[in-house]
Protein backbone atom coordinates (compact mmCIF):
# COMPACT_ATOMS: atom_id res chain seq x y z
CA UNK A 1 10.10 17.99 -66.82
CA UNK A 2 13.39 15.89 -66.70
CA UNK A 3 17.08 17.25 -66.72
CA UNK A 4 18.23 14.90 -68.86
CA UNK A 5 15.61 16.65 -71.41
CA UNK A 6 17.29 20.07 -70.71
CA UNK A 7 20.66 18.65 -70.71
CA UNK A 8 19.97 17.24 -74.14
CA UNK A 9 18.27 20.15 -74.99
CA UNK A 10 21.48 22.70 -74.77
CA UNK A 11 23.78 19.93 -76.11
CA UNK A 12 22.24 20.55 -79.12
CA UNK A 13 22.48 24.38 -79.01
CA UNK A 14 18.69 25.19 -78.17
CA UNK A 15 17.46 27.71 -75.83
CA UNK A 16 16.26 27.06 -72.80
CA UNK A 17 12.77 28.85 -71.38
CA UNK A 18 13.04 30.52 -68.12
CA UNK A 19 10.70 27.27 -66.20
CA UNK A 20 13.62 25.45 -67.46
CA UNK A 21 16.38 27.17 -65.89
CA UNK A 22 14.52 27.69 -63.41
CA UNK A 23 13.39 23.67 -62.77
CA UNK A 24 17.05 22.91 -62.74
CA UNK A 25 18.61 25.70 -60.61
CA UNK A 26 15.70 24.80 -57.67
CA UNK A 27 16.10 21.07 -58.29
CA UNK A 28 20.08 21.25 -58.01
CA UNK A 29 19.68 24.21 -55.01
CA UNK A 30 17.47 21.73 -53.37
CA UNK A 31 19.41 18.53 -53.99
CA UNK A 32 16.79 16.76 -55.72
CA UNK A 33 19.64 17.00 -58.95
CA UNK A 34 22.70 15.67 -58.80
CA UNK A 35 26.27 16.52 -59.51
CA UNK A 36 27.15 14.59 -62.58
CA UNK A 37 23.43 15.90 -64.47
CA UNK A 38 24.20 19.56 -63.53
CA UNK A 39 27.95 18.86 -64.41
CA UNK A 40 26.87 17.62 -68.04
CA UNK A 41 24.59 20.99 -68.63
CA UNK A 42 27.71 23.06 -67.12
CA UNK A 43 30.14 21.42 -70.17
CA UNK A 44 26.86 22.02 -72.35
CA UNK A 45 26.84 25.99 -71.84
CA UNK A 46 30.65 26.16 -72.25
CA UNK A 47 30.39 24.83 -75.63
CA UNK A 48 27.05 26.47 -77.06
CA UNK A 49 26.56 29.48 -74.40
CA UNK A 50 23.53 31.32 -73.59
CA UNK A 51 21.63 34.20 -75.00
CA UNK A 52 20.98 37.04 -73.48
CA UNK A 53 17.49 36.29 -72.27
CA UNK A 54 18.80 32.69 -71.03
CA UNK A 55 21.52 34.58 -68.83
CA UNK A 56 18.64 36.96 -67.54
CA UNK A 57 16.84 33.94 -66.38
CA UNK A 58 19.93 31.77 -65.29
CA UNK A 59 20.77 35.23 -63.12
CA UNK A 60 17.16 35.35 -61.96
CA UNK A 61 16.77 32.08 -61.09
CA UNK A 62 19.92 32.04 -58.67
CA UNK A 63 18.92 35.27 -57.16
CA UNK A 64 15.87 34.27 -55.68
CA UNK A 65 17.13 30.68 -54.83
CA UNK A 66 18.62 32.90 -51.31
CA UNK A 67 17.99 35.65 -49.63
CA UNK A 68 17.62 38.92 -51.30
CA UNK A 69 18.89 42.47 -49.56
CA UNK A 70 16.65 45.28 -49.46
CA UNK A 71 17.26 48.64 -49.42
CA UNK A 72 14.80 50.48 -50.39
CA UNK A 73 14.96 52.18 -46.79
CA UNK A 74 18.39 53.90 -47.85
CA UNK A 75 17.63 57.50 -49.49
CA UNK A 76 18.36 57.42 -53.14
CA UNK A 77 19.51 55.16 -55.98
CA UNK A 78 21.91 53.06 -54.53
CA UNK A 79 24.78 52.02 -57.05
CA UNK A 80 27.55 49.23 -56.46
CA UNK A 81 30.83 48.74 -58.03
CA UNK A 82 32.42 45.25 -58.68
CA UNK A 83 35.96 44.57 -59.87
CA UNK A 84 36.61 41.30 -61.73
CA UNK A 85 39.77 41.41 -59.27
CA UNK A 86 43.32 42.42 -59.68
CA UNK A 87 46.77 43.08 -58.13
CA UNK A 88 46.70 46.11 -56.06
CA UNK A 89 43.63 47.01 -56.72
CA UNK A 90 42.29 49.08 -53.70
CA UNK A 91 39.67 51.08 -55.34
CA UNK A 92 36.89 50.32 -53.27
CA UNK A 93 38.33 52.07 -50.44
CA UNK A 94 38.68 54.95 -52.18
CA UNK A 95 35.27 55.01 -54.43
CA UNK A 96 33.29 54.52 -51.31
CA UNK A 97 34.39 57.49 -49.54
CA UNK A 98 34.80 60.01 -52.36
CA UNK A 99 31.44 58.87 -54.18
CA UNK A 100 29.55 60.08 -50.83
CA UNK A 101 31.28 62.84 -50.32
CA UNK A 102 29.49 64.24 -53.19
CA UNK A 103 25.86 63.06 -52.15
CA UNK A 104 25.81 59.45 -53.39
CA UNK A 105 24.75 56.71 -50.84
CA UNK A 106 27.42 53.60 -51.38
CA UNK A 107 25.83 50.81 -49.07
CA UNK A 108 28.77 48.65 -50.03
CA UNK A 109 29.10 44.55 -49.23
CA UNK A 110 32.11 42.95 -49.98
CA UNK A 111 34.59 39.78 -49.39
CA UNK A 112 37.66 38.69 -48.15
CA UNK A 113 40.27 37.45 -50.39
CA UNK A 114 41.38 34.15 -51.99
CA UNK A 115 44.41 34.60 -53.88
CA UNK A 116 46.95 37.64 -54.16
CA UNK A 117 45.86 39.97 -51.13
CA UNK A 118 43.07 39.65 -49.05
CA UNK A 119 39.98 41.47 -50.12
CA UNK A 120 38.17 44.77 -48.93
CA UNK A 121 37.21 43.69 -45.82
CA UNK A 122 40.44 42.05 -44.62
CA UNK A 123 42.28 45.44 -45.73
CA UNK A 124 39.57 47.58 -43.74
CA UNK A 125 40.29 45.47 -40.90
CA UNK A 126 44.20 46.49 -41.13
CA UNK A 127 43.06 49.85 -39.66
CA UNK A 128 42.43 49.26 -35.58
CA UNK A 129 38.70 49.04 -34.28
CA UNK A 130 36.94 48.89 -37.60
CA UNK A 131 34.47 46.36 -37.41
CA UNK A 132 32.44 44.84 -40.38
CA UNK A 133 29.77 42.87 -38.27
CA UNK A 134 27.11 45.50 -37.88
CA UNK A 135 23.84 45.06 -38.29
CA UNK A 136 21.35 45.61 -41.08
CA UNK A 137 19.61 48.20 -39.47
CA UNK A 138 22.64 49.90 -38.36
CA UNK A 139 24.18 49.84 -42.03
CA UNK A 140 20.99 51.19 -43.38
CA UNK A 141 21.37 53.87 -40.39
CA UNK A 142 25.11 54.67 -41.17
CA UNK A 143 24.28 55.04 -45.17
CA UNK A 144 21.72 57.62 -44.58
CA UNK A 145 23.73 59.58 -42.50
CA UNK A 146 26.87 59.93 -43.91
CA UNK A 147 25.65 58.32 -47.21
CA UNK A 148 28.53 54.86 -46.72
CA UNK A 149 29.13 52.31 -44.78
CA UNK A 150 30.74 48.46 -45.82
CA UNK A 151 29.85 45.53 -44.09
CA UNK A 152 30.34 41.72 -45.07
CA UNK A 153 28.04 39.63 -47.05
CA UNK A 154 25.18 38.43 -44.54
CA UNK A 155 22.71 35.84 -45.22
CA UNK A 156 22.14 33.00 -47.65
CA UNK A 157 22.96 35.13 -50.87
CA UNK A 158 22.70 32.89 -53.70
CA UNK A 159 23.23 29.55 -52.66
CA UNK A 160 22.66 28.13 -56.14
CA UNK A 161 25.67 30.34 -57.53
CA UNK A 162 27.83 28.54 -54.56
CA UNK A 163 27.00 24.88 -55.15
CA UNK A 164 27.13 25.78 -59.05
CA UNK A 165 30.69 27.10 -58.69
CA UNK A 166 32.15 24.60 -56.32
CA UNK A 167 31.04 22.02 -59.56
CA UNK A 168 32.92 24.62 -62.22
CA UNK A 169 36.08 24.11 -60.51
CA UNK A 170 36.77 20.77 -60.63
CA UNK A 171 34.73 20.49 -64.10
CA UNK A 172 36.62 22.52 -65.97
CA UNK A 173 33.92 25.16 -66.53
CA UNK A 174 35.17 27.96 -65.04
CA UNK A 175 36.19 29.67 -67.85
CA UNK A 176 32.29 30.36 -69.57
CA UNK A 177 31.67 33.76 -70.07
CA UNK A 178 27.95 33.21 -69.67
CA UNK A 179 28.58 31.41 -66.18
CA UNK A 180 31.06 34.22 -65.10
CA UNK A 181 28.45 36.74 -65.78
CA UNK A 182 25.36 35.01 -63.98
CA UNK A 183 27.49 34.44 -61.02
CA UNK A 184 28.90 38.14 -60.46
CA UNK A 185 25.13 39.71 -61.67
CA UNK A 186 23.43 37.47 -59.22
CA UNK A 187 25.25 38.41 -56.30
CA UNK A 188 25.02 42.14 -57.36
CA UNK A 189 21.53 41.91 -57.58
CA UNK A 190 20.72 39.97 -54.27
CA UNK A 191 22.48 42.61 -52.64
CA UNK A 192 19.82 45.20 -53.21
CA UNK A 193 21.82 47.73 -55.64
CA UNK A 194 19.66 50.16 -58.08
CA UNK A 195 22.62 50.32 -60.51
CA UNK A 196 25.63 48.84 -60.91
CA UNK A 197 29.45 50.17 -62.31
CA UNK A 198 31.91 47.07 -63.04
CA UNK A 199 35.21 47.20 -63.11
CA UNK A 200 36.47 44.11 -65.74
CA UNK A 201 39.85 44.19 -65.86
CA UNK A 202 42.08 42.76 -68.64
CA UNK A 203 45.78 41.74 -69.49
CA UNK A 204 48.13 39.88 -68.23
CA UNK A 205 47.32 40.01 -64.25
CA UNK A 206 43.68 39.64 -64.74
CA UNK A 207 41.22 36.34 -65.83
CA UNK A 208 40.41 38.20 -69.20
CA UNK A 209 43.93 38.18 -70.70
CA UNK A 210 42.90 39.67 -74.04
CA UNK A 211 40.59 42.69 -74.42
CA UNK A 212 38.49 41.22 -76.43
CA UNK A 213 37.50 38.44 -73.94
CA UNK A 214 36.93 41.18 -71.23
CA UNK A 215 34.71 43.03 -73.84
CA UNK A 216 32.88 39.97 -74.89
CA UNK A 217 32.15 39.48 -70.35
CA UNK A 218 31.48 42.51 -69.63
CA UNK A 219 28.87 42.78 -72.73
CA UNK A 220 26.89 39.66 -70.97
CA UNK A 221 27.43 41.09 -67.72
CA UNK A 222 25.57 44.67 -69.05
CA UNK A 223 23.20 43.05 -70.84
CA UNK A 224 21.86 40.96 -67.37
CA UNK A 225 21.39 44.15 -65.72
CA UNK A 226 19.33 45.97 -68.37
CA UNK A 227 17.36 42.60 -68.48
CA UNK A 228 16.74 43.23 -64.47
CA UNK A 229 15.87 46.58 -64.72
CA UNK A 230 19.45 47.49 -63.01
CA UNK A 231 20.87 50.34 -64.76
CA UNK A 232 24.74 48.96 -65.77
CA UNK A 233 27.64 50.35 -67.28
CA UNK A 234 31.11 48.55 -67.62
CA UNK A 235 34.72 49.86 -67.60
CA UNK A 236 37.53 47.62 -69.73
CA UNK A 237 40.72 48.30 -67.25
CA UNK A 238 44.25 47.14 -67.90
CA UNK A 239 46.20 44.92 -65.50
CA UNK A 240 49.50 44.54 -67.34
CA UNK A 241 50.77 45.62 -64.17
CA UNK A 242 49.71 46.36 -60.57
CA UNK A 243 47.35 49.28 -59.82
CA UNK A 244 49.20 51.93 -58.13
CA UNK A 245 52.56 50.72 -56.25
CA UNK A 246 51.00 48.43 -52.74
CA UNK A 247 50.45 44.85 -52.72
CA UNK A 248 49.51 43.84 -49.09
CA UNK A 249 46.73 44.92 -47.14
CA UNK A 250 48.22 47.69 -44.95
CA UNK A 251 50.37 48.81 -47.90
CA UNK A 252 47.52 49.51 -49.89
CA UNK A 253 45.04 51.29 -46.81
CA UNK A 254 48.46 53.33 -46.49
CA UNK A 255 48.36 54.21 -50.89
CA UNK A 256 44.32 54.48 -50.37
CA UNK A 257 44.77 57.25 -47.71
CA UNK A 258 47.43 59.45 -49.96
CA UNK A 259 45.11 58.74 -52.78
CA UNK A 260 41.78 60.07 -51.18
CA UNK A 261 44.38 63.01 -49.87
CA UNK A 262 45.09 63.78 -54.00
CA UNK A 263 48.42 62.39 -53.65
CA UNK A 264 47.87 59.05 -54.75
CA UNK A 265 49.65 57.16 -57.80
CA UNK A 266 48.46 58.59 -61.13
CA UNK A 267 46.69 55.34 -62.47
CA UNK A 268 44.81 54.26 -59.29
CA UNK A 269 43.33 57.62 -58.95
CA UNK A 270 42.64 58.15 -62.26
CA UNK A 271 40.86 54.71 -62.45
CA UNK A 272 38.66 56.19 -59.22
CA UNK A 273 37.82 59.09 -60.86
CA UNK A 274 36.39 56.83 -64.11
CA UNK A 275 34.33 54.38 -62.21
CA UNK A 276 33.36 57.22 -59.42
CA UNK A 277 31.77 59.34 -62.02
CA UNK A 278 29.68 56.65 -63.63
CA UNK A 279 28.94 56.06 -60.12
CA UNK A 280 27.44 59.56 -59.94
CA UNK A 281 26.34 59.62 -62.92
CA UNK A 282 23.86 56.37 -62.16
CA UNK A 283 23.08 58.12 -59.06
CA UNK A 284 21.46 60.90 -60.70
CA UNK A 285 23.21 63.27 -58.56
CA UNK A 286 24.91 64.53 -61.57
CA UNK A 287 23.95 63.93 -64.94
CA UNK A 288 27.22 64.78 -67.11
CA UNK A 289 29.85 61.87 -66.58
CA UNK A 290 32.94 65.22 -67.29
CA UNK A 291 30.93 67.60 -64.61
CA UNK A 292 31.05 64.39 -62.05
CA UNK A 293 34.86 63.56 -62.49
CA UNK A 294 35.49 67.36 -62.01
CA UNK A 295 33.74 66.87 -58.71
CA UNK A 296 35.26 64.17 -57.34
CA UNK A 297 38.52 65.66 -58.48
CA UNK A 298 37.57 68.86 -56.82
CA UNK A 299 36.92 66.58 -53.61
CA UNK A 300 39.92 64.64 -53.70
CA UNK A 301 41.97 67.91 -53.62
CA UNK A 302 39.96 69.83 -50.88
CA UNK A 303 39.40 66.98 -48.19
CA UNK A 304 35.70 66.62 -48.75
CA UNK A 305 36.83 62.88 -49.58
CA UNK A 306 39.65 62.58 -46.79
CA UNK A 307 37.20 63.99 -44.40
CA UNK A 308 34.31 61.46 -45.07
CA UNK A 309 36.64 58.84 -44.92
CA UNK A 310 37.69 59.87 -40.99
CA UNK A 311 33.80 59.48 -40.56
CA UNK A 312 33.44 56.49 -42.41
CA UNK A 313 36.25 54.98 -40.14
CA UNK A 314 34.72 56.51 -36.96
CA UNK A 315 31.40 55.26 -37.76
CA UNK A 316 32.19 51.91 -37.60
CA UNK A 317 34.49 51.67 -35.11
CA UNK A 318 37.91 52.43 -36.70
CA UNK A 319 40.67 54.73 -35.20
CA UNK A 320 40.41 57.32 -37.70
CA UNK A 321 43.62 58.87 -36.43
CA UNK A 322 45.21 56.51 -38.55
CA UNK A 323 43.66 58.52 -41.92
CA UNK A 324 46.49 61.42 -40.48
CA UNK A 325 49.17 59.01 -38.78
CA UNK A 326 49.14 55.84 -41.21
CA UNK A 327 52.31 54.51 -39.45
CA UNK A 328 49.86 52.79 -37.03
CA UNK A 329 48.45 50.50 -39.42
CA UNK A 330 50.39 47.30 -39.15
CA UNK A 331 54.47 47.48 -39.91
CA UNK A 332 56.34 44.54 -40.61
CA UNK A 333 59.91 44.33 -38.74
CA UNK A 334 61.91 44.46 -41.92
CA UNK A 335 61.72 46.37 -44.95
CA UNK A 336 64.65 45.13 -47.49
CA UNK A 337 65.11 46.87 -50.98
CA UNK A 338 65.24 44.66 -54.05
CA UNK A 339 68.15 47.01 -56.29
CA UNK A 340 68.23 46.81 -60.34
CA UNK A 341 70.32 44.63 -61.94
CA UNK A 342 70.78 47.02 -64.67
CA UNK A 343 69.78 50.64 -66.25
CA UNK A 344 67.20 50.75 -68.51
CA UNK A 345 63.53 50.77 -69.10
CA UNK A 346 61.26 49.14 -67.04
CA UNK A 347 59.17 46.71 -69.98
CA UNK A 348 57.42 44.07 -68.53
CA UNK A 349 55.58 43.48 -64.68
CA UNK A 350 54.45 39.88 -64.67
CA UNK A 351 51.47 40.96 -62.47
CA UNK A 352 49.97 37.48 -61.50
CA UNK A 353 53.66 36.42 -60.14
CA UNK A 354 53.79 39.97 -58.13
CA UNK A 355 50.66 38.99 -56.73
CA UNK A 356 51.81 35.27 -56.35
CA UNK A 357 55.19 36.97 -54.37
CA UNK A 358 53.15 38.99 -52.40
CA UNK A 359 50.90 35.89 -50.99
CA UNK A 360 53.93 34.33 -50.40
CA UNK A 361 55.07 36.38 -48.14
CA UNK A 362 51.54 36.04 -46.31
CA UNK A 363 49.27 38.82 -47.77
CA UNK A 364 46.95 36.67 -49.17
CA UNK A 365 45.15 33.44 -48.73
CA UNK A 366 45.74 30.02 -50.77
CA UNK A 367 42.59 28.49 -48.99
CA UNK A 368 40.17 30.33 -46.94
CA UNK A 369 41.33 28.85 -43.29
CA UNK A 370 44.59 31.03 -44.26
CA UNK A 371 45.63 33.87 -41.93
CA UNK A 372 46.68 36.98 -43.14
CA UNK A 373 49.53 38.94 -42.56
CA UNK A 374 48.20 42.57 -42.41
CA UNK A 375 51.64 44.44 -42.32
CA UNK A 376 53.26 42.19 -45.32
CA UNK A 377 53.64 42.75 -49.05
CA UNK A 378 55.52 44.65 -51.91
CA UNK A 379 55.78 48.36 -52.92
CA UNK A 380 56.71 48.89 -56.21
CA UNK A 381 59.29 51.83 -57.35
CA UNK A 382 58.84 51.50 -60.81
CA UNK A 383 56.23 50.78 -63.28
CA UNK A 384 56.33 49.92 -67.22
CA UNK A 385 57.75 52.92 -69.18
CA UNK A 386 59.72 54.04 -66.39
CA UNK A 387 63.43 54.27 -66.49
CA UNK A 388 65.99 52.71 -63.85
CA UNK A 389 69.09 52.98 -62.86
CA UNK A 390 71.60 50.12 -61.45
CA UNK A 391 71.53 49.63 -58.01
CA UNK A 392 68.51 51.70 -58.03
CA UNK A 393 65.42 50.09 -55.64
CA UNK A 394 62.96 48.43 -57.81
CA UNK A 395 60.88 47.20 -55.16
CA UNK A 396 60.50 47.47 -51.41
CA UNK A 397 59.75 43.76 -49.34
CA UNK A 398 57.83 44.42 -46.53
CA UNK A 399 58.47 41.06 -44.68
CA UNK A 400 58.22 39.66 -41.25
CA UNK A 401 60.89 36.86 -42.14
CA UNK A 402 64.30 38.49 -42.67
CA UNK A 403 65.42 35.80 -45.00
CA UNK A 404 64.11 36.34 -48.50
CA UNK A 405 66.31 34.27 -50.48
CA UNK A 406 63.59 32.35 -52.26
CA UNK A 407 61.67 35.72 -52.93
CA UNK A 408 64.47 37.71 -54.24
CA UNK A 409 65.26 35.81 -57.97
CA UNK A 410 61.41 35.71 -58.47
CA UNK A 411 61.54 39.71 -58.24
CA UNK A 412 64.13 39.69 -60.91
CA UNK A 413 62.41 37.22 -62.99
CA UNK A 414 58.93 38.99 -63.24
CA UNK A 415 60.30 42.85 -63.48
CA UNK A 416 62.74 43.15 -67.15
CA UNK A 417 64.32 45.56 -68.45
CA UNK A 418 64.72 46.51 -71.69
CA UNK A 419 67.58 48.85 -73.30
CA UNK A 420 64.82 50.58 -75.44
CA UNK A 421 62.17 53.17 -74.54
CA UNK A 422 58.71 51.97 -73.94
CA UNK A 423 55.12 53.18 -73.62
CA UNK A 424 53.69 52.79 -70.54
CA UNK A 425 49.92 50.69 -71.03
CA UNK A 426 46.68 52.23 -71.47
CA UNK A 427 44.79 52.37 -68.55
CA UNK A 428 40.68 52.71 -69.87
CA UNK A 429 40.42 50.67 -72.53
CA UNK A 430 36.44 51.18 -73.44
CA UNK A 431 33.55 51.53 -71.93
CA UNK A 432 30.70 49.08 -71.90
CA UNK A 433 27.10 50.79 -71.75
């Protein structure tokens, strides 16, 4: 077998067999292949994609080129939730505590960030003590207890997806929907989940800018997990504008907390409630997807959720007094108001430039040496569809440099105002099963 055979091969818009794919993700895993051949095939699936069986193998084959998570020792069908990444979005800390709180086990492994905020880890790491480096048979331990625990991603997960998307970026290849998919799928299936509830977000602020495109990913993405007998379901979210009002790691532990106490911003918690009760419902612990979201309603409003969350802190080292006194999380020195220009309608949020303000100010990385700045970021006052008056605050700077000259026209330049009424954006936008 030679790669320049299964380079020419998908070139000309043939399907490759799974001792193909698999020949040239060992060979390139291994370094027996080099750069510019696996480059070519890269530019090759842009142009004339993969079918569904191809992905399955593709996703296969970089699965079991690492290390593969099992945890068949946790009680239960274990189900994972992904998000294709946003601003503000601080679900996970929410889902995870609220979907056990009903039953489910969530033996969650996530990142840090690159980009707009840091990720789930850096933000649990905002609340003092909480550790992530526990070990496997302590997070197996803490998930069958109190059914969740979150640790970082151990071991050599998927090596082949690393080297493979290293090459995408500076190839141009990045954006192939049947690359994307492979690469999310095979880390969600190396980490030992039973079933798995994505989160693909679209608009402006997310890598899918039209709906269609996030349809047309998360389609691929469902498709690999039915292929590998993981039971998948996908939710089409909007980011025209930042989930809830936080951008910045403490901000949004601080907006997670009054969420999982039911008094969290209407869109983040109804988002929760959507992917929590396909989460359940994947489970098996309830069947009907309306009786689950009653439930973890019910639990967000009686402090089943806000109490598992104290234990999910406590378990792993975190000072779960901060759950009732969140003004210990980190504070920055100055908090300076950003006032409308005008009264109106709020009608547009460039997202990606909130995000790109908020990492600015330090709340996110631009490499991965970065340090983050826990306590920094951006609360929003308004959202899209909601009226403002001059001099009114549109957004709060949480900053540990008083001087926010440069930050304070970019504000005004990503939040307009119209003089007409407008309709805030749909949240759900379909549902991928």
């Amino acid at each position: 077998m030679r790669m320049y055979d299964i380079i020419e091969k998908k070139r000309d818009g043939l399907t490759l067999s799974e001792e193909e794919i698999r020949y040239f993700i060992q060979g390139y895993t291994e370094g027996s292949i080099p750069d510019y051949q696996v480059s070519a095939l890269l530019m090759a699936i842009y142009f004339e994609g993969m079918n569904q069986t191809e992905l399955a193998y593709l996703t296969k084959a970089m699965v079991d080129s690492g290390d593969t998570i099992d945890l068949s020792a946790i009680d239960g069908i274990k189900v994972d939730k992904h998000s294709t990444g946003g601003v503000g979005d601080t679900t996970t800390l929410i889902l995870a505590p609220l979907v056990a709180s009903i039953g489910v086990p969530v033996a969650k492994m996530s990142g840090r960030g690159l980009g707009h905020t840091g990720g789930t880890l850096d933000k649990l790491e905002a609340i003092p003590g909480f550790h992530i480096e526990i070990s496997r048979d302590e997070f197996i331990e803490l998930v069958n207890r109190n059914k969740v625990a979150v640790i970082g991603q151990t071991g050599n997960l998927t090596p082949a997806d690393k080297k493979i998307y290293s090459l995408r970026d500076v190839t141009a290849t990045v954006n192939s929907i049947p690359l994307i998919a492979s690469s999310i799928m095979s880390k969600k299936i190396a980490a030992g989940s039973d079933a798995i509830v994505l989160d693909v977000k679209t608009g402006q602020g997310a890598f899918m800018k039209q709906v269609s495109e996030a349809e047309e990913l998360a389609k691929a993405m469902v498709a690999i997990g039915k292929k590998t007998s993981r039971k998948t379901i996908a939710v089409i979210s909007d980011m025209n504008q930042p989930l809830g009002y936080a951008v910045g790691n403490a901000l949004e532990v601080k907006e997670a907390i009054e969420t999982l106490q039911g008094k969290g911003p209407k869109d983040l918690t109804e988002l929760c409630l959507t992917l929590g009760s396909h989460m359940v419902v994947l489970s098996g612990v309830i069947e009907n997807e309306a009786e689950a979201k009653a439930k973890l309603e019910e639990n967000l409003h009686n402090g089943k959720a806000f109490e598992t969350f104290k234990l999910f802190l406590e378990a792993q080292g975190g000072n779960a007094e901060v759950a009732d006194k969140p003004e210990r999380l980190p504070q920055a020195k100055y908090k300076i108001d950003i006032p409308a220009k005008k009264s109106g309608t709020v009608a547009k949020i460039i997202t990606d430039d909130i995000g790109t303000i908020a990492m600015t100010l330090g709340a996110g990385r631009q490499t991965k040496e970065d340090e983050i700045d826990l306590a920094v970021g951006i609360v929003l006052h308004k959202k899209i569809g909601d009226s403002v008056k001059v001099g009114e605050p549109l957004v709060t700077i949480h900053t540990n440099n008083q001087d926010i000259s440069a930050i304070k026209p970019k504000v005004y330049e990503c939040i307009m105002i119209s003089d007409d009424q407008v309709t805030p954006p749909q949240l759900i936008h379909n549902i991928i099963s």
